[in-house]
PDB file of N, CA and C in Angstrom:
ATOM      1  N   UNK A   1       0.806  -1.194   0.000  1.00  0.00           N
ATOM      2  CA  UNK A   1       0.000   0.000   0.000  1.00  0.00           C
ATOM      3  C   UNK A   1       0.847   1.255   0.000  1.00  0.00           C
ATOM      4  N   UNK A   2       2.094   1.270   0.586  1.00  0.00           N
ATOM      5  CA  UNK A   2       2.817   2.174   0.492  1.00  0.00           C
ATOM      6  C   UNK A   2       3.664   2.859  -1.002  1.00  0.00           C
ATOM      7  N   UNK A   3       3.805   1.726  -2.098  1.00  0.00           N
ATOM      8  CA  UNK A   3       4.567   2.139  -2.968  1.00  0.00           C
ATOM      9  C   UNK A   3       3.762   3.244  -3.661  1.00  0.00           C
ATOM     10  N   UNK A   4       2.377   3.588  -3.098  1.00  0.00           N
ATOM     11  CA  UNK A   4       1.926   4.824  -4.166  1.00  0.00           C
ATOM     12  C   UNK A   4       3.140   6.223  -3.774  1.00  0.00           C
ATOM     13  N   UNK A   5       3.740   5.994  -3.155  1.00  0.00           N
ATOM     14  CA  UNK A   5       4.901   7.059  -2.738  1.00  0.00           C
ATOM     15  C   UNK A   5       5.494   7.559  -4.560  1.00  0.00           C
ATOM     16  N   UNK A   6       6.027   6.203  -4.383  1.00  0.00           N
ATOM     17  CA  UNK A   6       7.079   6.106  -5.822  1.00  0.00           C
ATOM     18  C   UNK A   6       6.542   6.885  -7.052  1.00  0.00           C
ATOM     19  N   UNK A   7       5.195   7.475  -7.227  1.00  0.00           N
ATOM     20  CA  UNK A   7       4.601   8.390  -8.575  1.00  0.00           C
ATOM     21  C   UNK A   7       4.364   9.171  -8.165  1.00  0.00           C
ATOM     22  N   UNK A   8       4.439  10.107  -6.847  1.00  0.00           N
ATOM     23  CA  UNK A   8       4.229  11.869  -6.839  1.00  0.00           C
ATOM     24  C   UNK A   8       5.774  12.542  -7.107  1.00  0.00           C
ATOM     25  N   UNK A   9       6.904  12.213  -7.633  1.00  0.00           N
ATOM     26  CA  UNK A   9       8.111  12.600  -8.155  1.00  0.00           C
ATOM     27  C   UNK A   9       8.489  13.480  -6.758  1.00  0.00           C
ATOM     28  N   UNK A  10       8.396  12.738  -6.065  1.00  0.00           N
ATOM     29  CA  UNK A  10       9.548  13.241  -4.634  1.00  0.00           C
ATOM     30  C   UNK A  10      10.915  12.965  -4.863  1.00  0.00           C
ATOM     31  N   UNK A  11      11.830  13.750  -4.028  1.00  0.00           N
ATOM     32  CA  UNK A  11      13.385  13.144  -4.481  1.00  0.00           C
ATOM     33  C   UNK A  11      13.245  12.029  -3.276  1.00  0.00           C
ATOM     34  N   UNK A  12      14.678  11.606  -3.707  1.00  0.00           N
ATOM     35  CA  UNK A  12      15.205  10.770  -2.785  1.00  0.00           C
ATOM     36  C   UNK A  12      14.953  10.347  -1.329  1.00  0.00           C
ATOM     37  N   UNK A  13      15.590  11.570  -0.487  1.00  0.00           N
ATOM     38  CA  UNK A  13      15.303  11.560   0.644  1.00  0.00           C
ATOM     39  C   UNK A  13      13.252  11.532   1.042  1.00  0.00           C
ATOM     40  N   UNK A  14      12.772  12.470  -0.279  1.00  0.00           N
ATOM     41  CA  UNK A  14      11.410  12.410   0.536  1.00  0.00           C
ATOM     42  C   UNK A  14      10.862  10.981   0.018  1.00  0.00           C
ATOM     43  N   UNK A  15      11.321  10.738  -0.572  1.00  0.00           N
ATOM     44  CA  UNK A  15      10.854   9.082  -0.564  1.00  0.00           C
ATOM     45  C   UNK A  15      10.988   7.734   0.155  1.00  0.00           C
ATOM     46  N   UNK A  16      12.026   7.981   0.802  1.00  0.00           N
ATOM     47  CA  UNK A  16      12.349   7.236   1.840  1.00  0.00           C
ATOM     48  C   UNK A  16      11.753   7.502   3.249  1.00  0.00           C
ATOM     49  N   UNK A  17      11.215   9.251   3.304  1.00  0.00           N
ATOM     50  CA  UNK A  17      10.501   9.776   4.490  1.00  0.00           C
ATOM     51  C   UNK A  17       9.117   9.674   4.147  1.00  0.00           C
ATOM     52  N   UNK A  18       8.414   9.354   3.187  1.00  0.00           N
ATOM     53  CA  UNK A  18       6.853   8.914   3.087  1.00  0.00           C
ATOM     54  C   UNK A  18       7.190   7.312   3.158  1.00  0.00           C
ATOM     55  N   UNK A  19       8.347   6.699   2.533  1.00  0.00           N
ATOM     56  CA  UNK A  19       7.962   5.070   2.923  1.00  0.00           C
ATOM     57  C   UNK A  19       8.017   5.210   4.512  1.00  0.00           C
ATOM     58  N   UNK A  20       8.644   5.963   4.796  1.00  0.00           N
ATOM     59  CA  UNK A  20       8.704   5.411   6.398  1.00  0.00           C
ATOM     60  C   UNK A  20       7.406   5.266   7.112  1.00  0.00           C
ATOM     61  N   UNK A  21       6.885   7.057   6.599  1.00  0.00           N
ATOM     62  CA  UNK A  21       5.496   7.356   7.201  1.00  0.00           C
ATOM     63  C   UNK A  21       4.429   6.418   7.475  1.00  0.00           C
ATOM     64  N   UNK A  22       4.717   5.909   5.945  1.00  0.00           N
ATOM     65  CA  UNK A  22       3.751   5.094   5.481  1.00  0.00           C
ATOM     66  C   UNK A  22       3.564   3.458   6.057  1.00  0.00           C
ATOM     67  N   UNK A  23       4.596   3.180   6.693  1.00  0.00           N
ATOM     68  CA  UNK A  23       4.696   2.170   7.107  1.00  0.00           C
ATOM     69  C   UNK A  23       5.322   1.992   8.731  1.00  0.00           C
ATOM     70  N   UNK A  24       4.888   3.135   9.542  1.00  0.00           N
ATOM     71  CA  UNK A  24       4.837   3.150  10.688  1.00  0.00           C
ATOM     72  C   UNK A  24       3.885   2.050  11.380  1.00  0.00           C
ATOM     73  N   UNK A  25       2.861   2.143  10.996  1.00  0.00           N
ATOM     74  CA  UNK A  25       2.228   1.150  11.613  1.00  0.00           C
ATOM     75  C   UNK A  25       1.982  -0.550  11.596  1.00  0.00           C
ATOM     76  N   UNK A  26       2.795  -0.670  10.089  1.00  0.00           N
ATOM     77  CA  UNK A  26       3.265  -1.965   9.915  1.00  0.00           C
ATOM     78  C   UNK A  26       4.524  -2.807  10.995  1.00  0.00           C
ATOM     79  N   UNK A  27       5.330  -1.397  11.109  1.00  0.00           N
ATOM     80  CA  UNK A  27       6.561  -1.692  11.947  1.00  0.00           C
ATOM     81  C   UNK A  27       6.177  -1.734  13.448  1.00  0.00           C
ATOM     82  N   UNK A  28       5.027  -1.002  13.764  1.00  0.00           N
ATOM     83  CA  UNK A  28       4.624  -0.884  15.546  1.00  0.00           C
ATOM     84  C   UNK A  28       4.234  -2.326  15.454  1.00  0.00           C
ATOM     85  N   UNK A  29       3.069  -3.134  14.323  1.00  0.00           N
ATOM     86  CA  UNK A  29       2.775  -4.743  14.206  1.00  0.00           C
ATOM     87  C   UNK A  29       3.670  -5.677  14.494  1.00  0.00           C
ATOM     88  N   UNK A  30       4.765  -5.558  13.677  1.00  0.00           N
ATOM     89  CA  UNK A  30       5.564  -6.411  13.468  1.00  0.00           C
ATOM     90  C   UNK A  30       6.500  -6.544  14.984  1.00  0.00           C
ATOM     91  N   UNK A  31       6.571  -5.378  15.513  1.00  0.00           N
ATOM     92  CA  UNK A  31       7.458  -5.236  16.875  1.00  0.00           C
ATOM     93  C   UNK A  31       6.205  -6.070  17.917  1.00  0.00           C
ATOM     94  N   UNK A  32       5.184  -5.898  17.622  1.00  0.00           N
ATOM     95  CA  UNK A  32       4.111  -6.871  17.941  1.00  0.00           C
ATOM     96  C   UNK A  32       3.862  -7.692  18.281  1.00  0.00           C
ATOM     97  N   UNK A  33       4.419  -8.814  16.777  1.00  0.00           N
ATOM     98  CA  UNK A  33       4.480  -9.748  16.376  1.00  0.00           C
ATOM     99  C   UNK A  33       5.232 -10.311  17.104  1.00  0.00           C
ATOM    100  N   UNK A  34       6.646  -9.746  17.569  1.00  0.00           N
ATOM    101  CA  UNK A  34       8.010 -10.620  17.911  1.00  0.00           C
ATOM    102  C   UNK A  34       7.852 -10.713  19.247  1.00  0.00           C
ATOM    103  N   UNK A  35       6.934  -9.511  19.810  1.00  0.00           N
ATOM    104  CA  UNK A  35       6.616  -9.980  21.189  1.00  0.00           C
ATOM    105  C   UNK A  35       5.416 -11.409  21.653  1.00  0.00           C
ATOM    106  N   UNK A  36       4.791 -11.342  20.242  1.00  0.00           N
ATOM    107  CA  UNK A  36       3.482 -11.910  20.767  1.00  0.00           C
ATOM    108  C   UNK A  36       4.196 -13.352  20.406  1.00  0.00           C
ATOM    109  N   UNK A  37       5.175 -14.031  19.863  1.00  0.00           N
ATOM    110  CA  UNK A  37       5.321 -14.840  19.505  1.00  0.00           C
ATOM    111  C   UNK A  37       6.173 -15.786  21.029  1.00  0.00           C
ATOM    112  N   UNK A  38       6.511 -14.949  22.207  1.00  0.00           N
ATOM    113  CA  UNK A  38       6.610 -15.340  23.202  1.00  0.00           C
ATOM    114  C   UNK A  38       5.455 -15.324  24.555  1.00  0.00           C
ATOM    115  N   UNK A  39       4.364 -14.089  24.011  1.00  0.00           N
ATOM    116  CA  UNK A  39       3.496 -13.756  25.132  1.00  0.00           C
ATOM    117  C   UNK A  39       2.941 -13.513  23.834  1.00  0.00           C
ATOM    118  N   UNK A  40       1.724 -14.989  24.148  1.00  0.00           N
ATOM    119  CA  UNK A  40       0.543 -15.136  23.106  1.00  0.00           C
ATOM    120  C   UNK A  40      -0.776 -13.974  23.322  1.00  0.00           C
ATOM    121  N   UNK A  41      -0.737 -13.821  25.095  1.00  0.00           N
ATOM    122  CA  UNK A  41      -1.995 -12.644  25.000  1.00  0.00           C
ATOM    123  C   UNK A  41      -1.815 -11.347  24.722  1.00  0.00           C
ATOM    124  N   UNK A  42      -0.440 -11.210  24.802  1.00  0.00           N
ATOM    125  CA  UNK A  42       0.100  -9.524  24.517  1.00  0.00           C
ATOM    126  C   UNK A  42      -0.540  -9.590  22.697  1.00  0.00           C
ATOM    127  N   UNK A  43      -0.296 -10.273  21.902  1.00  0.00           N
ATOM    128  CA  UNK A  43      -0.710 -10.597  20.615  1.00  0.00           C
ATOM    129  C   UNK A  43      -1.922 -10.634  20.896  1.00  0.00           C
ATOM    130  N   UNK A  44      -2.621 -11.595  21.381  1.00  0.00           N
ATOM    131  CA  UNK A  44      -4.352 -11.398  21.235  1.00  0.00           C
ATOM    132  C   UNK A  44      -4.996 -10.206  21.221  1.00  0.00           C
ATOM    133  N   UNK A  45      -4.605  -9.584  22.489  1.00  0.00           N
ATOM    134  CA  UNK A  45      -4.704  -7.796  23.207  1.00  0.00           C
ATOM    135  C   UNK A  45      -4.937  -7.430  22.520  1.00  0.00           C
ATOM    136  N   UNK A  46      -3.532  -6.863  21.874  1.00  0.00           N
ATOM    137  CA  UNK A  46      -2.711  -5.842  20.260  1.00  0.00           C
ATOM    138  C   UNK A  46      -3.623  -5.782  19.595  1.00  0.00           C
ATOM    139  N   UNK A  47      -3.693  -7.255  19.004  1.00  0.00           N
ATOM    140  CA  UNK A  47      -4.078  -7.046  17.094  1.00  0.00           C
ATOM    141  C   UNK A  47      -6.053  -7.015  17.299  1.00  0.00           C
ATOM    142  N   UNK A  48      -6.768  -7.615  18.421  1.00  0.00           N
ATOM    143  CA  UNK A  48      -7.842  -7.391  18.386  1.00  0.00           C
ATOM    144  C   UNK A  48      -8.284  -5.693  18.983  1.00  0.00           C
ATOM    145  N   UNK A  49      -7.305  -5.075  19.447  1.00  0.00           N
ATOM    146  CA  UNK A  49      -7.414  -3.281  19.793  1.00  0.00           C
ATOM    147  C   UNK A  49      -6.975  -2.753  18.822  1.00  0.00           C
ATOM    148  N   UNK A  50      -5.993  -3.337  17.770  1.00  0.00           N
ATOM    149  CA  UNK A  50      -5.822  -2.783  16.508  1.00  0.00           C
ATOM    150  C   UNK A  50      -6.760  -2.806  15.365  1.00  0.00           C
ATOM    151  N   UNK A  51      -7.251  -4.047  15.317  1.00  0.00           N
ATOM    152  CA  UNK A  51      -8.679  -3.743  14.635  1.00  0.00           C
ATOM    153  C   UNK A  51      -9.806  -2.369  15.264  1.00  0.00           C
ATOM    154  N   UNK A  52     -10.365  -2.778  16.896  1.00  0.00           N
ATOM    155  CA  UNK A  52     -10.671  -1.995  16.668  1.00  0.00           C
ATOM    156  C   UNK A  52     -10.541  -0.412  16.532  1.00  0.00           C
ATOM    157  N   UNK A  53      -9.116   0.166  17.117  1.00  0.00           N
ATOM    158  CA  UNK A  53      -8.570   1.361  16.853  1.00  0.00           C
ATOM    159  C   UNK A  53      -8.776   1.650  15.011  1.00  0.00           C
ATOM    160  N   UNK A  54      -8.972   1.009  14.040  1.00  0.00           N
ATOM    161  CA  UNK A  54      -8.999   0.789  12.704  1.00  0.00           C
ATOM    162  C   UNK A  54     -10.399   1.310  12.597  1.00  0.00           C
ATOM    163  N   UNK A  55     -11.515   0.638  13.046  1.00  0.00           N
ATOM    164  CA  UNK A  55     -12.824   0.819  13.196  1.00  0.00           C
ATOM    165  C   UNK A  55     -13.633   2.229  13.394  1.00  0.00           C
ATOM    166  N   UNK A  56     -12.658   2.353  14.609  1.00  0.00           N
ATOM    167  CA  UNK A  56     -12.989   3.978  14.840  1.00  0.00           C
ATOM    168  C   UNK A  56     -12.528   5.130  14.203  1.00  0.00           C
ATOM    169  N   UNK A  57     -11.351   4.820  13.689  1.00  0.00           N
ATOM    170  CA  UNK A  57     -10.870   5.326  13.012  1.00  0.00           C
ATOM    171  C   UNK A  57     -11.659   6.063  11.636  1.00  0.00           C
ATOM    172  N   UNK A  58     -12.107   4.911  11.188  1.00  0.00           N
ATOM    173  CA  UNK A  58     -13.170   4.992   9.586  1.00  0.00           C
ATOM    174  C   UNK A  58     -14.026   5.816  10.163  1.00  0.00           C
ATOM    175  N   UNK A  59     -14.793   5.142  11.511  1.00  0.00           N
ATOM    176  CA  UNK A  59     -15.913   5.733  12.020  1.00  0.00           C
ATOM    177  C   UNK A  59     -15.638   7.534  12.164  1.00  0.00           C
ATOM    178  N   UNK A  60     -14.618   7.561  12.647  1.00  0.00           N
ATOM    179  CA  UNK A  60     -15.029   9.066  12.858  1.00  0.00           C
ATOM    180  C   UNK A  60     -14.388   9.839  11.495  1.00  0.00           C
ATOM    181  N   UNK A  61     -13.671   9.337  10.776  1.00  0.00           N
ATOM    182  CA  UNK A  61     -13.444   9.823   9.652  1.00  0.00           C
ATOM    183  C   UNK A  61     -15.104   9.927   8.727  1.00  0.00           C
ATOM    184  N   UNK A  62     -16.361   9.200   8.827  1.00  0.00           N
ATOM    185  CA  UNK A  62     -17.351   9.253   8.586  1.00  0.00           C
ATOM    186  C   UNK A  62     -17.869  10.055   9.187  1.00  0.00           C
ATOM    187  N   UNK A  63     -17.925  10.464  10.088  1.00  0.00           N
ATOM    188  CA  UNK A  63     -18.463  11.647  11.021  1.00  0.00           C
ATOM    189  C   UNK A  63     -18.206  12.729  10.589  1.00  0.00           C
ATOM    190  N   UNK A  64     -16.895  13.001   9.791  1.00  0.00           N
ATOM    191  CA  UNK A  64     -16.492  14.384   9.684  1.00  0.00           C
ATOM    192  C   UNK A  64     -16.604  14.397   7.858  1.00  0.00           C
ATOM    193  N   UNK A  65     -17.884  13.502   7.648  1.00  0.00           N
ATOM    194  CA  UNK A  65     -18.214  13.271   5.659  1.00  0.00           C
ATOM    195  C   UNK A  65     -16.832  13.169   4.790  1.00  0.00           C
ATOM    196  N   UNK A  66     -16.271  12.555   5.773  1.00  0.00           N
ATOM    197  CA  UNK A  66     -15.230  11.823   4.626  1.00  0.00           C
ATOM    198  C   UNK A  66     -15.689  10.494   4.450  1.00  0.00           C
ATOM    199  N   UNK A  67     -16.802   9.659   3.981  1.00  0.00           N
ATOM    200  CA  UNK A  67     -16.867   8.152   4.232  1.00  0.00           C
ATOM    201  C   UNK A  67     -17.224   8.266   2.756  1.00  0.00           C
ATOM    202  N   UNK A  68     -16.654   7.185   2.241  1.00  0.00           N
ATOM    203  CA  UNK A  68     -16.814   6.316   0.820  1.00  0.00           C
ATOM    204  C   UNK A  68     -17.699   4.830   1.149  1.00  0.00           C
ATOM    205  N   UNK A  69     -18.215   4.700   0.421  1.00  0.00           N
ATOM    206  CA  UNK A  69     -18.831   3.184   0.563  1.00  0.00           C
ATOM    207  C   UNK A  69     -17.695   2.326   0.399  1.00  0.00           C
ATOM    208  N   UNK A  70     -16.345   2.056  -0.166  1.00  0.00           N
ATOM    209  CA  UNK A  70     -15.699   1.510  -0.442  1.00  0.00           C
ATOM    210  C   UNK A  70     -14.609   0.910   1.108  1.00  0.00           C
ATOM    211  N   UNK A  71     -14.777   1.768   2.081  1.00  0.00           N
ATOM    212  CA  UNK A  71     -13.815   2.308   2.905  1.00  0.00           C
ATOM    213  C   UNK A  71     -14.436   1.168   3.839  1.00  0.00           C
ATOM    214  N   UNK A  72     -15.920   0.531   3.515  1.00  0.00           N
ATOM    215  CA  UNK A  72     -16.508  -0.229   4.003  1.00  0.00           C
ATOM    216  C   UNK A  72     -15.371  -1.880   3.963  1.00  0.00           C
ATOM    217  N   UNK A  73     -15.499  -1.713   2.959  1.00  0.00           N
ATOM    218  CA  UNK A  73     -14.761  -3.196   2.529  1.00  0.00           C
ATOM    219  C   UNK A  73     -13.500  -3.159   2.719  1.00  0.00           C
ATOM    220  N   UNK A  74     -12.563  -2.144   2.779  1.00  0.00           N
ATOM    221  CA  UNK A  74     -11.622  -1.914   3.451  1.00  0.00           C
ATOM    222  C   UNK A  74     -11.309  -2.375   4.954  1.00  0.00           C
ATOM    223  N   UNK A  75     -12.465  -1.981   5.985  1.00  0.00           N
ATOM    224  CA  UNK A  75     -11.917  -1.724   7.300  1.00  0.00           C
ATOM    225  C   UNK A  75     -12.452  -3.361   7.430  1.00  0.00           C
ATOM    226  N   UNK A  76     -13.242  -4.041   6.326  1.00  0.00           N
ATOM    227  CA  UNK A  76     -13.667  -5.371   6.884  1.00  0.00           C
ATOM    228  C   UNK A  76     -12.276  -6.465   6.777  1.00  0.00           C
ATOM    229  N   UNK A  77     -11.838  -5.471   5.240  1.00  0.00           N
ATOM    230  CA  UNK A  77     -10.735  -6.903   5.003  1.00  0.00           C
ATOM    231  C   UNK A  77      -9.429  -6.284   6.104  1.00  0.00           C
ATOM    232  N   UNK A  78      -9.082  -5.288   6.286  1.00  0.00           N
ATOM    233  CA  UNK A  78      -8.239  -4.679   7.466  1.00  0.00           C
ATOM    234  C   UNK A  78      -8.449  -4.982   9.010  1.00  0.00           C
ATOM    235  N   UNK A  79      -9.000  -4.891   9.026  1.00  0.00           N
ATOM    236  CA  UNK A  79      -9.613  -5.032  11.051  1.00  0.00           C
ATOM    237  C   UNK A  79      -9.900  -6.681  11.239  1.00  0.00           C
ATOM    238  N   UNK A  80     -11.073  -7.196   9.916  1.00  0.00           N
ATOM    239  CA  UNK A  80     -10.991  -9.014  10.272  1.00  0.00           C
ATOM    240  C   UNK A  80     -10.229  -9.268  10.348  1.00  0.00           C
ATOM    241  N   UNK A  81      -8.741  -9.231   9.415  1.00  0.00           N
ATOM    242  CA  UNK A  81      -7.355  -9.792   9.505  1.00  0.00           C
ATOM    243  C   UNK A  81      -6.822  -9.606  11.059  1.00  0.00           C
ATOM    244  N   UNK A  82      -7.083  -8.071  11.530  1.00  0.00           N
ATOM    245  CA  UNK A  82      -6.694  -8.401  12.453  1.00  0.00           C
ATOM    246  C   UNK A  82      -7.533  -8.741  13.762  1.00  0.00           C
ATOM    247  N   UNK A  83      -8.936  -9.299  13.904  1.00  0.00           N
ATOM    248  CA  UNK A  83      -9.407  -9.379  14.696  1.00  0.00           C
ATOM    249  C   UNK A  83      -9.199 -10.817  14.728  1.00  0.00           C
ATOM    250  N   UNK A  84      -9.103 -11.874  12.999  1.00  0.00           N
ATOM    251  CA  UNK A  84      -8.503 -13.251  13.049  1.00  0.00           C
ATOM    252  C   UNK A  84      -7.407 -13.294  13.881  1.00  0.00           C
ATOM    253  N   UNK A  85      -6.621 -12.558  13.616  1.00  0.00           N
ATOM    254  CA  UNK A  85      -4.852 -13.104  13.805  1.00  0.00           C
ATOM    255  C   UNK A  85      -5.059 -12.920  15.663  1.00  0.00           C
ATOM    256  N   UNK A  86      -5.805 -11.524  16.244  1.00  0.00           N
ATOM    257  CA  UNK A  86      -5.812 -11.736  17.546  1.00  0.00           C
ATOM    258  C   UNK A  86      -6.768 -12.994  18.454  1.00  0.00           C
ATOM    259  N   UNK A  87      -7.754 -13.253  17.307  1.00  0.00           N
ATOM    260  CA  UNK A  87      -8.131 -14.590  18.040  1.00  0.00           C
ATOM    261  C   UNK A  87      -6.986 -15.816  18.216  1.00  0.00           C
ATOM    262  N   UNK A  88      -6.298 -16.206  16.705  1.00  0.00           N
ATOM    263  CA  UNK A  88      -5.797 -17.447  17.024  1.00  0.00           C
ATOM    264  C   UNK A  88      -4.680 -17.146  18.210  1.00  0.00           C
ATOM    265  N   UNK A  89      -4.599 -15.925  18.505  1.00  0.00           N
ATOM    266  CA  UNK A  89      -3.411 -15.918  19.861  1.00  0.00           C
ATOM    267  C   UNK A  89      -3.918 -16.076  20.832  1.00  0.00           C
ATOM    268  N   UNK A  90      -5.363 -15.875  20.726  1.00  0.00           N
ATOM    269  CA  UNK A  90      -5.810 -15.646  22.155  1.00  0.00           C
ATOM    270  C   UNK A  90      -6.020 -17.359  22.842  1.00  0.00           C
ATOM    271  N   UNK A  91      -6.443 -18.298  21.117  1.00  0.00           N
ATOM    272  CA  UNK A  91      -6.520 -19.433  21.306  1.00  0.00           C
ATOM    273  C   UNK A  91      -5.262 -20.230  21.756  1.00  0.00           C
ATOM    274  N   UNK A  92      -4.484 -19.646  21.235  1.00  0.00           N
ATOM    275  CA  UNK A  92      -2.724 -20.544  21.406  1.00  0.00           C
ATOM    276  C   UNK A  92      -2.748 -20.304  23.236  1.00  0.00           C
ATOM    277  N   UNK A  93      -2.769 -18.918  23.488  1.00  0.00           N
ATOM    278  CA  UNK A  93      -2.392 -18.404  24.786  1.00  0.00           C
ATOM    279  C   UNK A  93      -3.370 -19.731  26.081  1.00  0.00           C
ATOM    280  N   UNK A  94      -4.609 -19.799  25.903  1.00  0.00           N
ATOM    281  CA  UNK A  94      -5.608 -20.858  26.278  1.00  0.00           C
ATOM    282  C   UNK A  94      -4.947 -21.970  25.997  1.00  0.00           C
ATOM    283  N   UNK A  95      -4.717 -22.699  24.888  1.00  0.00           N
ATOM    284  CA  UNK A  95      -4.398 -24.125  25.032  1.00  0.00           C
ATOM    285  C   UNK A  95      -2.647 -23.978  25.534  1.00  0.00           C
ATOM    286  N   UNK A  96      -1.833 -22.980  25.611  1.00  0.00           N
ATOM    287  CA  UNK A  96      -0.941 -23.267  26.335  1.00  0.00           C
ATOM    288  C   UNK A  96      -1.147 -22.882  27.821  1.00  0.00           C
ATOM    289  N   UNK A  97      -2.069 -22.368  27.878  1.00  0.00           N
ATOM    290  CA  UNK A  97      -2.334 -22.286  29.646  1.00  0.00           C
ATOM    291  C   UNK A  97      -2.662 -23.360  30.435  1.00  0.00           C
ATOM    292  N   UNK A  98      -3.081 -24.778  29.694  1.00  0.00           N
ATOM    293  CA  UNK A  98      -3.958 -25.398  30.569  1.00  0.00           C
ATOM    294  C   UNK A  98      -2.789 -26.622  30.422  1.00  0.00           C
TER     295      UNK A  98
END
């Protein structure tokens, strides 16, 4: 989602400072990830508050008549992914508890 950077003819440096931008929140995941892969509920937590932080997000961006119908199918395939990925942790975290 980020490479739309690469066609507004930024130089160099600002291209490397919108990939970054742009992928801040991939990198807060992934730092996430490496935790949740030792502490399964810190992962469950995360990625099911990251969905819904995603949710509200749209939501109040709709509030202020920025909403597309499209933005719909967006936050479903965005937020399920992560409301999936925080279930199966929450499930791992359970069957390694018992």
């Amino acid at each position: 989602m980020s490479l739309d950077v690469f066609e507004t003819g930024l130089s160099f440096w600002e291209t490397i400072g919108a990939l970054f931008m742009h992928n801040i929140p991939a990198l807060i995941l992934l730092v996430v990830l490496v935790i949740s892969w030792k502490y399964e509920i810190v992962g469950g937590v995360a990625f099911i508050l990251a969905g819904l932080l995603y949710i509200t997000l749209i939501i109040i961006g709709a509030l202020k008549n920025q909403f597309e119908w499209y933005m719909i199918v967006w936050t479903v395939q965005i937020s399920g992914v992560a409301f999936f990925i925080g279930i199966l942790f929450l499930i791992g975290w359970f069957r390694k508890k018992r």
